[in-house]
Protein backbone atom coordinates (compact mmCIF):
# COMPACT_ATOMS: atom_id res chain seq x y z
CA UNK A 1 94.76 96.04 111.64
CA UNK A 2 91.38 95.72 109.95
CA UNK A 3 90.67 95.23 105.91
CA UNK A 4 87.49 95.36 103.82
CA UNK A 5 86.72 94.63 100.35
CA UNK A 6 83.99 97.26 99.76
CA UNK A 7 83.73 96.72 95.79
CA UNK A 8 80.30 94.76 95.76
CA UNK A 9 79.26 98.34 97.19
CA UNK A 10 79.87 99.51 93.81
CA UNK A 11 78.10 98.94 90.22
CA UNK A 12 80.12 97.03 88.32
CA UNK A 13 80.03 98.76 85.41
CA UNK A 14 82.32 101.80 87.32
CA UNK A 15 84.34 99.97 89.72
CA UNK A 16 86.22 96.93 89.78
CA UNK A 17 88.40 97.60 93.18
CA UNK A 18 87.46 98.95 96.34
CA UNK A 19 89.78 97.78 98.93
CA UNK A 20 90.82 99.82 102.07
CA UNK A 21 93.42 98.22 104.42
CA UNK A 22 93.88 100.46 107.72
CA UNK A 23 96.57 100.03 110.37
CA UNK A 24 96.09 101.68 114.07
CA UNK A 25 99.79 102.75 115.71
CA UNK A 26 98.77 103.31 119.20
CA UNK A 27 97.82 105.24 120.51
CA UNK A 28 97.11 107.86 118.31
CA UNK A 29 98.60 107.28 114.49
CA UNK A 30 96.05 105.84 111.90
CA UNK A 31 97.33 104.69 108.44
CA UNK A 32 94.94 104.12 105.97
CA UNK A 33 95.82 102.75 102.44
CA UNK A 34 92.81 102.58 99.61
CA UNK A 35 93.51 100.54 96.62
CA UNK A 36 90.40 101.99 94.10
CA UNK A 37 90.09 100.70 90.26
CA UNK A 38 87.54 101.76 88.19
CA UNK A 39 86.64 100.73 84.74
CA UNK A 40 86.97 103.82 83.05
CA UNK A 41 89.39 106.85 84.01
CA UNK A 42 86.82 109.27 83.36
CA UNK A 43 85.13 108.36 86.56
CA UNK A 44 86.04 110.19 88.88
CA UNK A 45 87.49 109.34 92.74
CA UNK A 46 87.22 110.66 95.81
CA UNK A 47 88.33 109.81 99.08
CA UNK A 48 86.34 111.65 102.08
CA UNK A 49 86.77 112.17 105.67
CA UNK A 50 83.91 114.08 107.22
CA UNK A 51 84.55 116.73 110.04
CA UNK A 52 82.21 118.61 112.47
CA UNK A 53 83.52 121.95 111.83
CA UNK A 54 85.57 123.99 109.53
CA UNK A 55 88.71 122.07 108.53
CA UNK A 56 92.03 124.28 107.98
CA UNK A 57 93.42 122.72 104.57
CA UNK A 58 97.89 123.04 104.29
CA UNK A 59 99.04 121.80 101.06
CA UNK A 60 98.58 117.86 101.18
CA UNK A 61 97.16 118.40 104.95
CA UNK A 62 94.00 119.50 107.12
CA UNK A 63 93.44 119.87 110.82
CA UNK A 64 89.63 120.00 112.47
CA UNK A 65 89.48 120.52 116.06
CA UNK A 66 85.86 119.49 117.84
CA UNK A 67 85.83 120.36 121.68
CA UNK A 68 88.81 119.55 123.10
CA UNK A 69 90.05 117.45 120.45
CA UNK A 70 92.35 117.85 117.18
CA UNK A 71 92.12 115.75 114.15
CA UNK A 72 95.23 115.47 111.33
CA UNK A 73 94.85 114.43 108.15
CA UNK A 74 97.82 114.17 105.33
CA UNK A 75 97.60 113.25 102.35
CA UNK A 76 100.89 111.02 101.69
CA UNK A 77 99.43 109.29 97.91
CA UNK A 78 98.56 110.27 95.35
CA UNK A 79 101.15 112.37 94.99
CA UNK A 80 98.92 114.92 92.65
CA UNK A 81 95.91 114.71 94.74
CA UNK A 82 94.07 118.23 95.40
CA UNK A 83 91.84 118.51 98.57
CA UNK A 84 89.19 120.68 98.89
CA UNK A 85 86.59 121.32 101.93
CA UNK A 86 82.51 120.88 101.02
CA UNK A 87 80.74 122.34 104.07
CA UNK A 88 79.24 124.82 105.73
CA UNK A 89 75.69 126.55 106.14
CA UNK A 90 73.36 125.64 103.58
CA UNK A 91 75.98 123.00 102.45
CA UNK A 92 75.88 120.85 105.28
CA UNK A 93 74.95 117.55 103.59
CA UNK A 94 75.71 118.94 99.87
CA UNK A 95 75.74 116.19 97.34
CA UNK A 96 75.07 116.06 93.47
CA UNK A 97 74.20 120.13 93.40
CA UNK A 98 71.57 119.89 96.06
CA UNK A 99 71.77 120.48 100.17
CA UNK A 100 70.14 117.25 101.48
CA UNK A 101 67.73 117.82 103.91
CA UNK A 102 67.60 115.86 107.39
CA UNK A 103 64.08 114.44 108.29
CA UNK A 104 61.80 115.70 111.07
CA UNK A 105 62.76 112.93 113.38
CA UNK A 106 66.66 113.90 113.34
CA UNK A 107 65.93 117.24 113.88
CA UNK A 108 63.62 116.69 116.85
CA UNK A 109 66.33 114.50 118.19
CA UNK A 110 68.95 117.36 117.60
CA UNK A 111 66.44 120.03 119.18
CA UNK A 112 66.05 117.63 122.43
CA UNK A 113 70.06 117.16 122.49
CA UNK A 114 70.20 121.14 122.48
CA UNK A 115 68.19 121.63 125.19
CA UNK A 116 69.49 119.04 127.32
CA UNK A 117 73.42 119.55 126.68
CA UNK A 118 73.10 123.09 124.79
CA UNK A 119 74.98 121.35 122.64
CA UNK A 120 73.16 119.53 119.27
CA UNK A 121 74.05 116.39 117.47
CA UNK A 122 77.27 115.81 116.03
CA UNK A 123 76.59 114.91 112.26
CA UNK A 124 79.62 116.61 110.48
CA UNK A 125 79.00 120.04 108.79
CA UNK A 126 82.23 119.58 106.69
CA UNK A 127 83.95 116.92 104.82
CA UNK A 128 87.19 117.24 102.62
CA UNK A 129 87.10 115.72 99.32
CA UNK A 130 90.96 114.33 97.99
CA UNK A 131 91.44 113.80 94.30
CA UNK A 132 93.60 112.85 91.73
CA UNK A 133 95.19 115.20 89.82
CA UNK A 134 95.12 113.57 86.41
CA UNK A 135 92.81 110.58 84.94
CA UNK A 136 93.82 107.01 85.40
CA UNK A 137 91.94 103.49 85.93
CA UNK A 138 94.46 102.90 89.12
CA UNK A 139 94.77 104.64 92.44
CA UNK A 140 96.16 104.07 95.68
CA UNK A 141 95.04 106.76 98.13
CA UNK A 142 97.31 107.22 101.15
CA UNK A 143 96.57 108.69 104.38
CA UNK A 144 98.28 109.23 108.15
CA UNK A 145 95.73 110.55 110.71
CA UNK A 146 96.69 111.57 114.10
CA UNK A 147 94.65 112.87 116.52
CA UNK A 148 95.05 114.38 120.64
CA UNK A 149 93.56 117.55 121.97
CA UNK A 150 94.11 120.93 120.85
CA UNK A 151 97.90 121.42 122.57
CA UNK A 152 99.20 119.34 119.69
CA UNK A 153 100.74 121.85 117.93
CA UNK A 154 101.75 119.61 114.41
CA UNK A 155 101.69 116.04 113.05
CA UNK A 156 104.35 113.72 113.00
CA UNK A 157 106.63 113.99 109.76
CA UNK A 158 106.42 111.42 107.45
CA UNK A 159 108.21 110.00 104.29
CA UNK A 160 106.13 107.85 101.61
CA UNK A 161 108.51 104.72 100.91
CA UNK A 162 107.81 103.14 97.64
CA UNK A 163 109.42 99.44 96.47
CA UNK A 164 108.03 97.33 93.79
CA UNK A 165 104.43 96.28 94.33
CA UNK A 166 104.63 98.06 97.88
CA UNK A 167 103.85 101.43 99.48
CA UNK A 168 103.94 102.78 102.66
CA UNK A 169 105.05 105.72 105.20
CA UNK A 170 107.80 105.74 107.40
CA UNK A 171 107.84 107.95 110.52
CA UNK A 172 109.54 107.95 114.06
CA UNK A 173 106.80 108.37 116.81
CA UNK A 174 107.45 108.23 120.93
CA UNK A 175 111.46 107.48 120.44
CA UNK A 176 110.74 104.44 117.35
CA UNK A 177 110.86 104.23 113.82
CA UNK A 178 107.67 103.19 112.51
CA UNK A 179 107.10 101.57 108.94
CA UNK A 180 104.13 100.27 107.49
CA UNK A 181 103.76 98.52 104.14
CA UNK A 182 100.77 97.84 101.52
CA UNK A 183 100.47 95.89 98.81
CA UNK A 184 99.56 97.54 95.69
CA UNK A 185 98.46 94.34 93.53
CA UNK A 186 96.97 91.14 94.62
CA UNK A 187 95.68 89.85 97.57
CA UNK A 188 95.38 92.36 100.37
CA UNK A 189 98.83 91.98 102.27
CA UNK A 190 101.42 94.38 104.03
CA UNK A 191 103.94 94.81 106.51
CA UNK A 192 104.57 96.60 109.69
CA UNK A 193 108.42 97.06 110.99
CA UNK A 194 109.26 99.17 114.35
CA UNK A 195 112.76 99.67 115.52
CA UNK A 196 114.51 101.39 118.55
CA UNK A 197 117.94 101.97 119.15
CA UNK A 198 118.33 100.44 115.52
CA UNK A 199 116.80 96.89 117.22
CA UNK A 200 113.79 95.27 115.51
CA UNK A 201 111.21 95.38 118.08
CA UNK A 202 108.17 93.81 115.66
CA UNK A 203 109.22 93.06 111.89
CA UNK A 204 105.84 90.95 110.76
CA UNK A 205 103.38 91.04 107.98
CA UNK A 206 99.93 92.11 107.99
CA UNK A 207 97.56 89.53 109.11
CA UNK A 208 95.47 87.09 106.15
CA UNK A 209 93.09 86.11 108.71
CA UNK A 210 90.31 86.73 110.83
CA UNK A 211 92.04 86.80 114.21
CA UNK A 212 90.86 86.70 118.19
CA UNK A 213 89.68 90.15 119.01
CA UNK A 214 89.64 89.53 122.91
CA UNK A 215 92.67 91.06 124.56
CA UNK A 216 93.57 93.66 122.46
CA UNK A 217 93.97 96.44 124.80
CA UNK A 218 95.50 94.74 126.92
CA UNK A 219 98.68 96.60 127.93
């Protein structure tokens, strides 16, 4: 479990919350929650994952495959969010109504990759933009991602729990019923619950501090 407060990122006169909180299930389930305020609804939010090729966009959901590999993405909040895919030749790096062009020194890198592999630099030719459906200061943005190679035929199904102050998905994943919990005011705080069998295997909150990263694959 990792979170960052990105707002100082931000001018101050457009945001006054940028907090992402993101939870890894292993070994292949990624919850991501983004708590965003701004300081006017009229600006507008976005929430972007980039992709190296083409993504195939289902209602609240998108797949991208890369080699052997296969990348999920659903949208679980907001609930009216609309994604679309930015991408493609000549729209590569597309931002503010212009294609941004890499330098010569990426592009001699990219041409030595080519040559050597036959394959060139992975930089992401697409990304998929999600966005609110209506106005508002307030938004909490979401996402599951799983990911395995390209025999994984679907993503796990999920159901967005909601409580007072909380939100969070619930899913069952390799025999267990997975929940995990975020905070939508305050401090950055949450909760992760697993059960099997109907036993509590792990019932804790989400860590407040900076803890010892040695040992964590371990097992």
């Amino acid at each position: 479990y990792v979170a960052g407060d990105a707002t100082a990122c931000y001018s101050d006169r457009k945001c006054k919350l940028a907090l992402r909180q993101f939870v890894y299930v292993l070994p292949d389930v990624f919850v991501i929650c983004d708590r965003v305020t701004s300081t006017d609804p009229g600006y507008r939010k976005q929430w972007l994952l980039h992709t190296q090729n083409e993504p195939v966009i289902d209602g609240p959901q998108f797949r991208a495959d890369e080699g052997d590999g296969r990348l999920f993405c659903r949208t679980l909040l907001p609930r009216d969010a609309a994604l679309t895919k930015v991408g493609g030749p000549g729209k590569e790096f597309w931002a503010n109504g212009k294609n941004w062009e890499l330098n010569e020194e990426v592009l001699k890198r990219d041409a030595q990759q080519r040559e050597k592999t036959g394959k060139g630099m992975l930089w992401g030719g697409w990304r998929v933009e999600v966005s609110p459906g209506a106005a508002r200061t307030e938004d909490v943005f979401l996402h599951l991602l799983q990911v395995g190679d390209q025999s994984l035929p679907e993503m796990v199904a999920t159901e967005v729990v909601e409580e007072a102050g909380q939100v969070g998905v619930r899913f069952a994943y390799g025999g267990k019923r997975m929940e995990v919990w975020f905070a939508t005011t305050g401090e950055p705080s949450g909760r992760v619950r697993v059960a099997q069998d109907g036993n509590a295997l792990i019932d804790q909150e989400l860590s407040r501090e900076v803890q010892r990263q040695a040992g964590l694959g371990d097992g």
